[in-house]
Protein backbone atom coordinates (compact mmCIF):
# COMPACT_ATOMS: atom_id res chain seq x y z
CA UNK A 1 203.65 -72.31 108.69
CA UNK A 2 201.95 -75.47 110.39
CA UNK A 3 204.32 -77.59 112.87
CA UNK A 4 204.67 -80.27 113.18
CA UNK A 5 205.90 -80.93 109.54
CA UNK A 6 208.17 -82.34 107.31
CA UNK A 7 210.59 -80.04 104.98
CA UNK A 8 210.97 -81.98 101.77
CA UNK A 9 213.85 -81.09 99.28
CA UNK A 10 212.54 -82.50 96.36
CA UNK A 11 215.97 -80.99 94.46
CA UNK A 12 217.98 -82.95 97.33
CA UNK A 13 216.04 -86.55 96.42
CA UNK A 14 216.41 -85.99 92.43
CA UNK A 15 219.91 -85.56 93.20
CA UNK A 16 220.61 -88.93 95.17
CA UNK A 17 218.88 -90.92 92.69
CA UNK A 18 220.53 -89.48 90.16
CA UNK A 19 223.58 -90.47 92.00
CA UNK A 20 222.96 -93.53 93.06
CA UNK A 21 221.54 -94.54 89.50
CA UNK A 22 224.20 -93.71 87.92
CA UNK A 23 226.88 -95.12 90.29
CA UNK A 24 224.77 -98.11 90.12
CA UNK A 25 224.42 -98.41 86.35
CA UNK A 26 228.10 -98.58 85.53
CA UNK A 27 227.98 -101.79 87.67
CA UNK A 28 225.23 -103.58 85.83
CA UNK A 29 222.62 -102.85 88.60
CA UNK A 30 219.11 -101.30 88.24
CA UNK A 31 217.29 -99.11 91.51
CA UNK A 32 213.35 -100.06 92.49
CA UNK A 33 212.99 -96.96 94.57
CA UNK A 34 211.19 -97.91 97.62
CA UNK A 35 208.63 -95.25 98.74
CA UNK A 36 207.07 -96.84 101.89
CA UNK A 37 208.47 -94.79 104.10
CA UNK A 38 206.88 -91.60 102.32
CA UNK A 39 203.03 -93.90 101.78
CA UNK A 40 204.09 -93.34 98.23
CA UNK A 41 204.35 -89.95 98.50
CA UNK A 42 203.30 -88.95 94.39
CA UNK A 43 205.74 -85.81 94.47
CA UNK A 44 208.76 -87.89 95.36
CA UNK A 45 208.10 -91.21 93.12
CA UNK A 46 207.70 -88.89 90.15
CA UNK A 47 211.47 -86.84 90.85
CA UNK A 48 212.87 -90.31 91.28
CA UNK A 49 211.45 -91.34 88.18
CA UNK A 50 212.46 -88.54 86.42
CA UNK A 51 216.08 -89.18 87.64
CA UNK A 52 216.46 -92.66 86.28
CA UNK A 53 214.63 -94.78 88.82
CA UNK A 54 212.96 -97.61 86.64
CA UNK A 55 210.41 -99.06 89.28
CA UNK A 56 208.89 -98.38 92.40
CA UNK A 57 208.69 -100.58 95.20
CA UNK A 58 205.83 -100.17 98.40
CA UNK A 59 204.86 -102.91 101.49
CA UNK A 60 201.16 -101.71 100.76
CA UNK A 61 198.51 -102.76 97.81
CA UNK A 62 196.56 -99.47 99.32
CA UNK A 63 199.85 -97.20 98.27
CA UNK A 64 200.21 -99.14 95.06
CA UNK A 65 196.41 -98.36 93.86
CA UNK A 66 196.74 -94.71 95.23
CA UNK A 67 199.97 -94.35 93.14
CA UNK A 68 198.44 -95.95 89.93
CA UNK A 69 195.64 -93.59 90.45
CA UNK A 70 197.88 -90.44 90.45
CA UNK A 71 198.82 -91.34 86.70
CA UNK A 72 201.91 -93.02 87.29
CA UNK A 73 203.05 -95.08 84.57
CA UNK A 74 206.01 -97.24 86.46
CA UNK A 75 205.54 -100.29 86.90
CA UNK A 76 204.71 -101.08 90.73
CA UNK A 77 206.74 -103.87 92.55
CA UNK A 78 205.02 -105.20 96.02
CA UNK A 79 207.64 -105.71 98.12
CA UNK A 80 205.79 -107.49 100.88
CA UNK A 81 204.50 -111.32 100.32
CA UNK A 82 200.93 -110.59 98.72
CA UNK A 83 197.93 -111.35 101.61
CA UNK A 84 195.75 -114.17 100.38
CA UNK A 85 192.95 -111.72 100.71
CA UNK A 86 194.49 -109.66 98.67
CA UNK A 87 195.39 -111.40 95.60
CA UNK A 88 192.69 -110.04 93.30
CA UNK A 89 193.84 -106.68 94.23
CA UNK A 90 197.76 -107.13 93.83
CA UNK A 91 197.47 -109.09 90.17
CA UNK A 92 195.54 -105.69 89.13
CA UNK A 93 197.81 -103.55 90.06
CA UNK A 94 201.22 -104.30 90.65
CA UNK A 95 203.28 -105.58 87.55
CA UNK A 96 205.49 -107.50 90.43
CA UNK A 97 205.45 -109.05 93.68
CA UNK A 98 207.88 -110.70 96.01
CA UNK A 99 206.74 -114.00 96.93
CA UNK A 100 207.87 -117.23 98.89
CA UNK A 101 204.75 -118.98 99.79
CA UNK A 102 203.42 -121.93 97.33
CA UNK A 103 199.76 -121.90 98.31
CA UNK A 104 200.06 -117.96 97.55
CA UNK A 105 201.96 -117.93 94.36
CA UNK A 106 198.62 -120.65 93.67
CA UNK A 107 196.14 -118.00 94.53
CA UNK A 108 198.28 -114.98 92.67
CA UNK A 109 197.98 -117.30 89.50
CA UNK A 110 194.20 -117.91 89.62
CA UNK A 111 193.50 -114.49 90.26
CA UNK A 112 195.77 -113.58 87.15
CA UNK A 113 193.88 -116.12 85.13
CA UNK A 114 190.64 -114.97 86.07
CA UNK A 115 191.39 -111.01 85.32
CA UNK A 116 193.17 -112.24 82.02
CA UNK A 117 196.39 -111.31 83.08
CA UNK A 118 199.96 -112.15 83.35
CA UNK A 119 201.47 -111.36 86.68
CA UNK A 120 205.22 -110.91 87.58
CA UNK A 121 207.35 -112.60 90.82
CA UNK A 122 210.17 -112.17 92.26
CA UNK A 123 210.68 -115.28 94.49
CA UNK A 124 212.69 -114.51 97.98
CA UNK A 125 215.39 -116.51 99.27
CA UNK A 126 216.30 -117.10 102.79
CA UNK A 127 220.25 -115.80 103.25
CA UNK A 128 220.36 -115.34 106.84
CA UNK A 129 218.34 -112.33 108.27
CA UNK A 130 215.20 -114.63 109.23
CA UNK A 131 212.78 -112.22 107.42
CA UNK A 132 210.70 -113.48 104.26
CA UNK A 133 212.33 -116.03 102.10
CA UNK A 134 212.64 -119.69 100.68
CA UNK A 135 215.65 -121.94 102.25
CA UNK A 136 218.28 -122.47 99.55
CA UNK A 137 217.03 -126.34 99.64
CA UNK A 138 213.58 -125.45 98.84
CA UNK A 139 213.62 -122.90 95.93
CA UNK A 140 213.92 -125.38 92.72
CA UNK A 141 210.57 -127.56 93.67
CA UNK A 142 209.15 -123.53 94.33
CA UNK A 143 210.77 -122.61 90.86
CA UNK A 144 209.36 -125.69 88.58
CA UNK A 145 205.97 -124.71 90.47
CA UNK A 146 206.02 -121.12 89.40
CA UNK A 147 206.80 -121.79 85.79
CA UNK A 148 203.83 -124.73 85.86
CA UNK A 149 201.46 -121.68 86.33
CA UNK A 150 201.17 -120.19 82.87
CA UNK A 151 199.38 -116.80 84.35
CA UNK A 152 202.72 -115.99 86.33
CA UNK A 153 205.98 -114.51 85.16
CA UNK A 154 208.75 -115.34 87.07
CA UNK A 155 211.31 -112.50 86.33
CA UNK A 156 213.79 -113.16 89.20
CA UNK A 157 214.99 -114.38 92.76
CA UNK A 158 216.27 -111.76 95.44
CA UNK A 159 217.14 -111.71 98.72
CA UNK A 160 216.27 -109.38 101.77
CA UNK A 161 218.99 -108.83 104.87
CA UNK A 162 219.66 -105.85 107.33
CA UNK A 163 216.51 -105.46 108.09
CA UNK A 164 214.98 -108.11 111.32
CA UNK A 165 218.50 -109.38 112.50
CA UNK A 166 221.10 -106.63 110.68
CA UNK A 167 222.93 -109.50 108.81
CA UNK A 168 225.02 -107.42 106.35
CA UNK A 169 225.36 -108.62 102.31
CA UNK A 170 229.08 -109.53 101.99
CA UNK A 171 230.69 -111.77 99.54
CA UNK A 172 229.99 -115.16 100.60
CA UNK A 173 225.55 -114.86 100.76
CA UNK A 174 225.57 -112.19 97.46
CA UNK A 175 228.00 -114.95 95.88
CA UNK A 176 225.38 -117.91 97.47
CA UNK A 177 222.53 -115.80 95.45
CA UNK A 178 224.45 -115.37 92.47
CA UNK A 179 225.22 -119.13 92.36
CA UNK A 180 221.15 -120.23 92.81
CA UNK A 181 220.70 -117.86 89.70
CA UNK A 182 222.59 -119.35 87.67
CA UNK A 183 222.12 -122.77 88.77
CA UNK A 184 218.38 -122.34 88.16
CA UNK A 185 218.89 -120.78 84.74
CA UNK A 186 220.83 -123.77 83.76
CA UNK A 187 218.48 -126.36 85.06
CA UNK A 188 215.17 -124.77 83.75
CA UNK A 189 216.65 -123.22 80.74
CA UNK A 190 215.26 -119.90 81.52
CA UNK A 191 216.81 -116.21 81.63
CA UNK A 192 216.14 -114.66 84.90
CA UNK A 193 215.57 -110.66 84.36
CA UNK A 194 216.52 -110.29 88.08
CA UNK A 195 219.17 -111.06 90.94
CA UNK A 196 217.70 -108.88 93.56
CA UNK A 197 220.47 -108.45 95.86
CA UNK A 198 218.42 -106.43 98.42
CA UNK A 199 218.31 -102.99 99.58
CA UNK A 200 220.30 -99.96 101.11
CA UNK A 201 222.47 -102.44 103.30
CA UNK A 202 224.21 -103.97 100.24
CA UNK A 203 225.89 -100.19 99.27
CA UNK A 204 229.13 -100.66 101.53
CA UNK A 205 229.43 -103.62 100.46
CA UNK A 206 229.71 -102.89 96.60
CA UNK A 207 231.32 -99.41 97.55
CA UNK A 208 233.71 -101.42 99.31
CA UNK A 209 234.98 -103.46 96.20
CA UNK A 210 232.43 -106.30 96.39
CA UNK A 211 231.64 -108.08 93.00
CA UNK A 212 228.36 -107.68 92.19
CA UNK A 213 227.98 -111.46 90.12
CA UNK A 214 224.66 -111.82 88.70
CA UNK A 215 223.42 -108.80 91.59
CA UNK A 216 221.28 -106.63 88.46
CA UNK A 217 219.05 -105.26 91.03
CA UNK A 218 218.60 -103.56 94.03
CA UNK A 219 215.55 -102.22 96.41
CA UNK A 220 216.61 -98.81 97.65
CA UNK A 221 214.81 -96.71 100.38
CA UNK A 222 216.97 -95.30 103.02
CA UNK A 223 219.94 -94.61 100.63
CA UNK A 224 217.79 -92.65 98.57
CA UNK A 225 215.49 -90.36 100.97
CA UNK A 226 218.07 -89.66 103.41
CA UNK A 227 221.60 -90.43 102.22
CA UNK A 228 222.55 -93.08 104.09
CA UNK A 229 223.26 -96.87 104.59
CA UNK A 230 221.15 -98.47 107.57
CA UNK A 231 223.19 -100.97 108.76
CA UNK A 232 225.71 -98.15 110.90
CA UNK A 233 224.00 -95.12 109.63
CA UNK A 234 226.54 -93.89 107.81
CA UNK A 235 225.98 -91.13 105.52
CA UNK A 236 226.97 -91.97 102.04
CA UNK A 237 229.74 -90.00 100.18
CA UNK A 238 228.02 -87.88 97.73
CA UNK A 239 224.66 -88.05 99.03
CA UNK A 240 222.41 -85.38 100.60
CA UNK A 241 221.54 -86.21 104.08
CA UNK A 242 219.44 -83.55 104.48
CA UNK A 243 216.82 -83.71 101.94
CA UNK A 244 213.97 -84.39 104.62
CA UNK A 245 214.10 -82.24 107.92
CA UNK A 246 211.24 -82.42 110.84
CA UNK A 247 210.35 -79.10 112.15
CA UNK A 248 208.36 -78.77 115.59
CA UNK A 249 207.49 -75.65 118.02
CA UNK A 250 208.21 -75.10 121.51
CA UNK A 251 205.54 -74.79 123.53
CA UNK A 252 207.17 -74.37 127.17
CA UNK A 253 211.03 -73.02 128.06
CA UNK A 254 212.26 -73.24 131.40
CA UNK A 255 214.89 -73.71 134.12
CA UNK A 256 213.93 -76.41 135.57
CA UNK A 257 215.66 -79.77 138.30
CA UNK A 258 217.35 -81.70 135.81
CA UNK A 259 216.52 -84.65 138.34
CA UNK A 260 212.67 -85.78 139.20
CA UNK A 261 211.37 -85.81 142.62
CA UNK A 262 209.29 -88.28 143.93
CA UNK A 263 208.68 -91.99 143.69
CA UNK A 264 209.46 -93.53 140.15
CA UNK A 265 207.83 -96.34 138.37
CA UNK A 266 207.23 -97.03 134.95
CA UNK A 267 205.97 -95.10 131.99
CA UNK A 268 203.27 -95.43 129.15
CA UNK A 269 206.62 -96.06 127.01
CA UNK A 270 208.84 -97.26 129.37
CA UNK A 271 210.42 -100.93 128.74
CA UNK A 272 211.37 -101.89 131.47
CA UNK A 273 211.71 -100.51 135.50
CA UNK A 274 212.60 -96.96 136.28
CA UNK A 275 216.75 -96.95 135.73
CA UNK A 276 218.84 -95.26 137.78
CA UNK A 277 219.63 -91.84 136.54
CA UNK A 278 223.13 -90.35 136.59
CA UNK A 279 224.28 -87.18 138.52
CA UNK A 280 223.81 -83.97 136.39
CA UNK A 281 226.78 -81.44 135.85
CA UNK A 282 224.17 -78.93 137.48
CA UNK A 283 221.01 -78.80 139.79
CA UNK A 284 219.14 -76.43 137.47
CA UNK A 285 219.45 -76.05 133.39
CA UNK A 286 217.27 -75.00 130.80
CA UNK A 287 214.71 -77.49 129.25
CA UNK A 288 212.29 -77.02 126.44
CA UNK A 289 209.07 -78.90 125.52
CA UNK A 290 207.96 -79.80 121.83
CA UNK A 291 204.46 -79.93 120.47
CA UNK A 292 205.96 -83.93 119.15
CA UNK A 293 205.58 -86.78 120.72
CA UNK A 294 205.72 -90.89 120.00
CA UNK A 295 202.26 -90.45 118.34
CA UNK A 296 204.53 -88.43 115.31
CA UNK A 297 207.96 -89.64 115.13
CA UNK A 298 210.57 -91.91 116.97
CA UNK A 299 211.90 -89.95 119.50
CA UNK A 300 215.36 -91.74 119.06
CA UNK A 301 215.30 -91.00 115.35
CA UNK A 302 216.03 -87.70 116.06
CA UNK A 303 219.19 -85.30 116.32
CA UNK A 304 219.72 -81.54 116.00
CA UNK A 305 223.46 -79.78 117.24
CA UNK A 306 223.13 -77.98 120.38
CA UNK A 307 219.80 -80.11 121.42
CA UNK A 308 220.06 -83.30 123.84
CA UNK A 309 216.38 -84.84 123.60
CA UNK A 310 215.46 -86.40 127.34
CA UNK A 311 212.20 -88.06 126.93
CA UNK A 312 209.44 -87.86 125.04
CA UNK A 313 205.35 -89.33 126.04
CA UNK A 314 202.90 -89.54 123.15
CA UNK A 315 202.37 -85.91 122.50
CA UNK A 316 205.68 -84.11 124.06
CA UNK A 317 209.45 -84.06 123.38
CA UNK A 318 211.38 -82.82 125.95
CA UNK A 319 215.31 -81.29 125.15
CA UNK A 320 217.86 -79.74 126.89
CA UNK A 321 221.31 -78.53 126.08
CA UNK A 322 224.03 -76.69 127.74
CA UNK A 323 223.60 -73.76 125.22
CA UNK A 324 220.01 -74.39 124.81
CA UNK A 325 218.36 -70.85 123.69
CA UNK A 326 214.73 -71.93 122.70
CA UNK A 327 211.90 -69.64 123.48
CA UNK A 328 207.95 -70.60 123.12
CA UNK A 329 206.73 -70.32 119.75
CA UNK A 330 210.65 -71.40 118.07
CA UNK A 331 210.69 -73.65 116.04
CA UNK A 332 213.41 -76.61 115.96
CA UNK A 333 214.86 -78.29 112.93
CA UNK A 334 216.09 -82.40 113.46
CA UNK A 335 217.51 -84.68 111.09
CA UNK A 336 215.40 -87.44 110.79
CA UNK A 337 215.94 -91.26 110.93
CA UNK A 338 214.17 -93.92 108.45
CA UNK A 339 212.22 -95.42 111.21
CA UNK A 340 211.27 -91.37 112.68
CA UNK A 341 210.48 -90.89 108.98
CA UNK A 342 208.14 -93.69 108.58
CA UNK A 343 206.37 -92.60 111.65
CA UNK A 344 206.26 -89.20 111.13
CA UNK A 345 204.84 -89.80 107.69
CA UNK A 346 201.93 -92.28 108.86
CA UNK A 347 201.05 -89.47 111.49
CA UNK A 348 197.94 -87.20 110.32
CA UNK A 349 199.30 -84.66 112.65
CA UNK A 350 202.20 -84.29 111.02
CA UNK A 351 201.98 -82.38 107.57
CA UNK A 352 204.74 -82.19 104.63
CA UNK A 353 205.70 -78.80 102.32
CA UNK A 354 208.26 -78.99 99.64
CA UNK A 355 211.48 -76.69 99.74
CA UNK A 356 212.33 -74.54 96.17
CA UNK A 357 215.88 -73.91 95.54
């Protein structure tokens, strides 16, 4: 079987949806189940459609047209603010999109016009996290603009955090999004089909006894493909963690230094100047090199028992371990972070196979 790859469970992911639909529903909250990380991967939207999932979100018009192409019929939220460029191209085929620019939400409504069509937003408000989003002070002039454009829908407001600083949803900004809903409802006299509290971050806090208000929707990725919550990657009770694996061969054993010789400066991937390294336990252990490098995955996405990885250049991985017992032509199983996913994924050298039973 080709390595590098990716083992995919598809029995695994129809079981955390399931899961995490369910556990969701009996709190009032629908799941958009984010496929980015898998470019929209057609075998794994359709099991989490088939297990409940009512919409699918993707960062990519290009994923969104591929999707619609593969006979999907889910409606398609865009979960990144719509390119100018691409405005003709989002109104035709996503039923949403998450917006927060005026001269945008302007184009989005032309475009809709022009095609004869009514297109859906989800306006984003800044909580914190210094990502995408309209400041609390802003959103009602943004609001009475959006429902001035007769070609656009406004079905919601929603929030993003976790994700560019790691500020976690707790009570006080999920109440602070709550409150805008309803204060907007109240002084437009509209029903908002949305409070998009935000993604896989916001599960501790709800599994942790916070209220959900007027949170009726979520954006889950993370939670979903690999069981847990991204904010201290913990796994999630219940949840497989396993459902997606990366497999890659050895192509070199050996006892080897475990220190380099020679003078040190920096490397291709380096940050920063050569550290210091620390004294081994011994002069001399076994070390085994990977056909995986940077170009596939994130080297510090990755974790196996046993296996301590040491470095990795755009085409290598390098491990060790004190009980190390890889020969050439093994292969290695590692559990996979979202970011290694998303890599590994994008790479073409990288392929994907589907596990039975």
């Amino acid at each position: 079987m080709r390595a590098p790859r990716l083992e995919i469970h598809l029995e695994h992911l129809r079981h955390n949806a399931c899961t995490l639909v369910n556990r969701l529903a009996r709190q009032g909250i629908s799941v958009t189940g984010v496929s980015k990380a898998t470019l929209g991967l057609p075998e794994i939207v359709r099991t989490w459609v088939a297990a409940g999932v009512q919409s699918i979100g993707e960062s990519r018009i290009e994923t969104i047209e591929a999707l619609n192409r593969s006979g999907l019929a889910v409606p398609m939220l865009l979960i990144r603010s719509p390119m100018l460029s691409q405005v003709d191209r989002v109104v035709a085929h996503a039923a949403i999109s998450c917006n927060s620019e005026p001269v945008v939400l302007k184009a989005l409504a032309a475009a809709a016009a022009r095609q004869g069509l009514r297109h859906g937003v989800l306006l984003m408000v800044e909580l914190g996290d210094l990502r995408e989003g309209i400041l609390a002070a802003d959103l009602e002039a943004i609001v009475q603009l959006t429902l001035a454009l007769p070609s656009l829908l406004l079905v919601g407001i929603g929030t993003n955090l976790g994700c560019q600083y790691g500020v976690a949803p707790e009570a006080s900004n999920m109440a602070e999004l709550s409150a805008l809903a309803t204060a907007l409802e109240g002084r437009f006299g509209i029903r908002l089909e949305w409070c998009s509290g935000g993604n896989s971050a916001n599960l501790p806090w709800l599994a942790g006894g916070g209220h959900p208000g007027r949170i009726n929707h979520l954006r889950l990725g993370e939670a979903l493909l690999l069981g847990r919550e991204p904010l201290t990657r913990t796994a999630i009770p219940g949840l497989y963690t396993d459902a997606i694996t990366l497999v890659a061969e050895v192509i070199e054993a050996k006892r080897k230094p475990t220190l380099p010789w020679g003078s040190r400066q920096r490397t291709s991937f380096s940050t920063g100047s050569a550290a210091p390294l620390p004294e081994p336990d011994q002069p001399v252990a076994m070390r085994a090199l990977l056909a995986l490098g940077e170009q596939d995955a994130d080297p510090a996405g990755l974790s196996a028992a046993g296996i301590t990885i040491q470095g990795a250049s755009s085409d290598h991985l390098v491990v060790g371990g004190p009980a190390i017992a890889l020969e050439v032509g093994d292969e290695q199983r590692f559990a996979i972070s979202y970011s290694s996913l998303l890599r590994a994924m994008t790479s073409p050298f990288v392929s994907r196979c589907f596990v039975e039973g």
